[in-house]
C-alpha atoms as a PDB file:
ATOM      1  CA  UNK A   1      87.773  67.230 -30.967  1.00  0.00           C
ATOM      2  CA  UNK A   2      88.448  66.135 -27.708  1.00  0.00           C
ATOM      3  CA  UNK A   3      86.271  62.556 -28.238  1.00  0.00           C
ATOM      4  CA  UNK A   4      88.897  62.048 -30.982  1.00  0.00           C
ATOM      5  CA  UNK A   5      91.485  62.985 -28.933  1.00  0.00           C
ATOM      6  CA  UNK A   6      90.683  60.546 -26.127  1.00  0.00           C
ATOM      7  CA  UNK A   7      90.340  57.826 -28.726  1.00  0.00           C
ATOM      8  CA  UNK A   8      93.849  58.259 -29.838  1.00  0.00           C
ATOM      9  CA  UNK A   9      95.092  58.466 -26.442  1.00  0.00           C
ATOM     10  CA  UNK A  10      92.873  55.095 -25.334  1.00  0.00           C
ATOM     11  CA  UNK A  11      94.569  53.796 -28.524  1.00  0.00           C
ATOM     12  CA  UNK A  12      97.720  54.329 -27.646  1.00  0.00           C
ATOM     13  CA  UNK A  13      97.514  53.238 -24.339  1.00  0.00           C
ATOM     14  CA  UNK A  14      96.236  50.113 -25.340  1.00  0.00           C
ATOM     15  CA  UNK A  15      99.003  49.364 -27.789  1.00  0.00           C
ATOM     16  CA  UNK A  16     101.435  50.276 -24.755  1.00  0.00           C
ATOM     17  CA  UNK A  17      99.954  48.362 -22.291  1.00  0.00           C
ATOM     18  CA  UNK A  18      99.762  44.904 -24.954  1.00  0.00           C
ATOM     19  CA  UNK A  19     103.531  45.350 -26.126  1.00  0.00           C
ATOM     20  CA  UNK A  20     104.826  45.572 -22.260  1.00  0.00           C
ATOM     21  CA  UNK A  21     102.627  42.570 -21.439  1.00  0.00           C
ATOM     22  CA  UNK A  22     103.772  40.847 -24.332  1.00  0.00           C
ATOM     23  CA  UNK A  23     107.673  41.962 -24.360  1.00  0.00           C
ATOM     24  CA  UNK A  24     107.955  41.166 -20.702  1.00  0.00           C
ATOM     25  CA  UNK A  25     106.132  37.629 -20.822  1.00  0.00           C
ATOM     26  CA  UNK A  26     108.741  37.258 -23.587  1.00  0.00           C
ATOM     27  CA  UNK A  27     111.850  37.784 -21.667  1.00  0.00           C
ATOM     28  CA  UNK A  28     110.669  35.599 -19.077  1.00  0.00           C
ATOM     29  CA  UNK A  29     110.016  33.103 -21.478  1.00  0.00           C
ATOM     30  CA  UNK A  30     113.804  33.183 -22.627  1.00  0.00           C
ATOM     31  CA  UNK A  31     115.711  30.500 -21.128  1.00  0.00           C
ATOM     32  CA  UNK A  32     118.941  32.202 -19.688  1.00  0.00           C
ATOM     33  CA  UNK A  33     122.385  31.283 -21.294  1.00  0.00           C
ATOM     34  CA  UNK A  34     124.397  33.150 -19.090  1.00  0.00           C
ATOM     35  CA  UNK A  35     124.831  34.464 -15.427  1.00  0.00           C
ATOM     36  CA  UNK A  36     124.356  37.589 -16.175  1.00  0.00           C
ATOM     37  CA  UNK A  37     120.672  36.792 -17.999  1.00  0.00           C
ATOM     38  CA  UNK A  38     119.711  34.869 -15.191  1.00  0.00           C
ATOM     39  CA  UNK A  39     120.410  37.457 -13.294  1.00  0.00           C
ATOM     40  CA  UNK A  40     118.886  40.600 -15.136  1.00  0.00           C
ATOM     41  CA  UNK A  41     115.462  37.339 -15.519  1.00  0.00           C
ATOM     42  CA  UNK A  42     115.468  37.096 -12.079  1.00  0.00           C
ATOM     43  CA  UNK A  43     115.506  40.922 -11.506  1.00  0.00           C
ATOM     44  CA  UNK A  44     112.697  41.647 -13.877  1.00  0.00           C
ATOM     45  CA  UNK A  45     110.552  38.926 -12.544  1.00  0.00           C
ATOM     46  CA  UNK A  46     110.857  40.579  -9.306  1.00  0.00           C
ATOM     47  CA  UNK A  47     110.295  43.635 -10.617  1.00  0.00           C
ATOM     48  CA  UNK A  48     107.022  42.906 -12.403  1.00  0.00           C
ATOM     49  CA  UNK A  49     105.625  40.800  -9.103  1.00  0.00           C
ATOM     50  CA  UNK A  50     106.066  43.744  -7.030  1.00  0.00           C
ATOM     51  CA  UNK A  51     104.491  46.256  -9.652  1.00  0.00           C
ATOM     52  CA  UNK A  52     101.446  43.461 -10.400  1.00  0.00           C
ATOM     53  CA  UNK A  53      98.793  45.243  -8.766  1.00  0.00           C
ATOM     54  CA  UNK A  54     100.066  48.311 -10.418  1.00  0.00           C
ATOM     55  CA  UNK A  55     100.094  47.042 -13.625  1.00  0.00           C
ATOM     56  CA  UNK A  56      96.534  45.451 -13.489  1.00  0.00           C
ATOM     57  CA  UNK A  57      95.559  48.499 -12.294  1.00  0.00           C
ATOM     58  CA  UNK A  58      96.422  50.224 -15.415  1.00  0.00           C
ATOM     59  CA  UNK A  59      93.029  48.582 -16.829  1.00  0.00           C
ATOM     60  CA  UNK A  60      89.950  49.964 -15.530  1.00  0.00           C
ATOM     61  CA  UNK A  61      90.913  53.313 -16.560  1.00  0.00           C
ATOM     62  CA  UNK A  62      91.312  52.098 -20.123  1.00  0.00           C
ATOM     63  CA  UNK A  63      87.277  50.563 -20.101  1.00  0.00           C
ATOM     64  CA  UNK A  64      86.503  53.750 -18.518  1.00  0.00           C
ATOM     65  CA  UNK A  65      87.804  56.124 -21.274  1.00  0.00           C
ATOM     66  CA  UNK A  66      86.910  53.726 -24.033  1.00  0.00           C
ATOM     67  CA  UNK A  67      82.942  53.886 -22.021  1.00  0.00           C
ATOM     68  CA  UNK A  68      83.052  57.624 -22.404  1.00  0.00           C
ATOM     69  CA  UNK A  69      83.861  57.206 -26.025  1.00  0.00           C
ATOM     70  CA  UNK A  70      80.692  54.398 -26.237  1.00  0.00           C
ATOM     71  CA  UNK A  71      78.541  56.592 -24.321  1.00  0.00           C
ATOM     72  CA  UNK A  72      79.118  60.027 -26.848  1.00  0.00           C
ATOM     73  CA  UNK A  73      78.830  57.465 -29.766  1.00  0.00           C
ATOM     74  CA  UNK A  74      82.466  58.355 -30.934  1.00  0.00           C
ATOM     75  CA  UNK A  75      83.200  56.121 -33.903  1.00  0.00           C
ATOM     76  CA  UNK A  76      86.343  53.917 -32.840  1.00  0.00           C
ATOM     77  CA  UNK A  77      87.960  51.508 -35.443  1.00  0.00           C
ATOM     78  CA  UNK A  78      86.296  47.622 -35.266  1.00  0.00           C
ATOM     79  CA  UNK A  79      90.711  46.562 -34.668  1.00  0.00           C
ATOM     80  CA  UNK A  80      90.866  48.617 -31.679  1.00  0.00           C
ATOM     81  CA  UNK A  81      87.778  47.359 -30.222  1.00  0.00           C
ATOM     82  CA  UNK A  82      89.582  44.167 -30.754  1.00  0.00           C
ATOM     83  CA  UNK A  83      92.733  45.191 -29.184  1.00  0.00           C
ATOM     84  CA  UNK A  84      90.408  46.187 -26.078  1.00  0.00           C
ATOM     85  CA  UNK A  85      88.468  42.917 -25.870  1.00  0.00           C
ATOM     86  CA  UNK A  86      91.849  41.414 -26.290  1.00  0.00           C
ATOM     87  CA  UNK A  87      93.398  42.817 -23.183  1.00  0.00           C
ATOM     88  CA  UNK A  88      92.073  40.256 -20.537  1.00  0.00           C
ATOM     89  CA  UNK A  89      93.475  37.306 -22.549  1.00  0.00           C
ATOM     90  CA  UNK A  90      96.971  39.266 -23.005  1.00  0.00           C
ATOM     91  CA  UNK A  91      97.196  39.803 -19.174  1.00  0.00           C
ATOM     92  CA  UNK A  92      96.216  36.245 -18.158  1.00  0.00           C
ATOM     93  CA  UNK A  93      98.754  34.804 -19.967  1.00  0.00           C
ATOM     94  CA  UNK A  94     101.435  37.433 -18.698  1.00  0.00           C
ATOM     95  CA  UNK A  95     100.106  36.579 -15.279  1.00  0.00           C
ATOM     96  CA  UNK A  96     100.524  32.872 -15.612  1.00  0.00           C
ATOM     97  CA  UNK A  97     103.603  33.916 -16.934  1.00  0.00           C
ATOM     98  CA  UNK A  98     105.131  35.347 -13.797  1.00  0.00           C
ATOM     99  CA  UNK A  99     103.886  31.986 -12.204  1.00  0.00           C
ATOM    100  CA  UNK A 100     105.601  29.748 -14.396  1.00  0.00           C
ATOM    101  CA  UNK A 101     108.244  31.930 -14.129  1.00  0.00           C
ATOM    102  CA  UNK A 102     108.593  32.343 -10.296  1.00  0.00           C
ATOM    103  CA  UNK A 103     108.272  28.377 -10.248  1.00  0.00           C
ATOM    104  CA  UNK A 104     111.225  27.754 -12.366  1.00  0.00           C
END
């Protein structure tokens, strides 16, 4: 019970962690029509610089759960595995999307 537990919860955190990657790559990506956009752009772009290393630390606890799960031979779904193998490609291109960002 608890090995499907911690699945669900590695699950979830993975879906989290991918839709705040890919939301907030997606505001920056927005070209501002107003002041007030610019504005609330520039704000999250500072924002999510000074929380990087916070954020990117938010990933070796998710291999480590999902190694306890490999290591008691818990069954987790082939999409999820994905998801997880996934995550390094989702957070380079929200990392070279703060760059591009911060250079604009």
């Amino acid at each position: 019970k608890f090995s499907f537990f911690l699945c669900v919860l590695v699950t979830n955190k993975i879906d989290d962690l991918t839709t705040f990657l890919q939301n907030n790559c997606k505001n920056l990506s927005k070209p501002p029509e107003t002041l007030e956009e610019l504005g609330n752009s520039l704000s999250l772009l500072e924002q999510l610089k000074t929380n990087q290393e916070e954020i990117e630390g938010r990933f070796p606890p998710l291999y480590e759960q999902f190694n306890i799960l490999r290591k008691h031979e818990v069954q987790v779904d082939e999409k999820v595995q994905e998801k997880l193998d996934e995550l390094g490609n989702e957070w380079q291109t929200f990392a070279n999307c703060l760059h591009d960002s911060d250079i604009m």
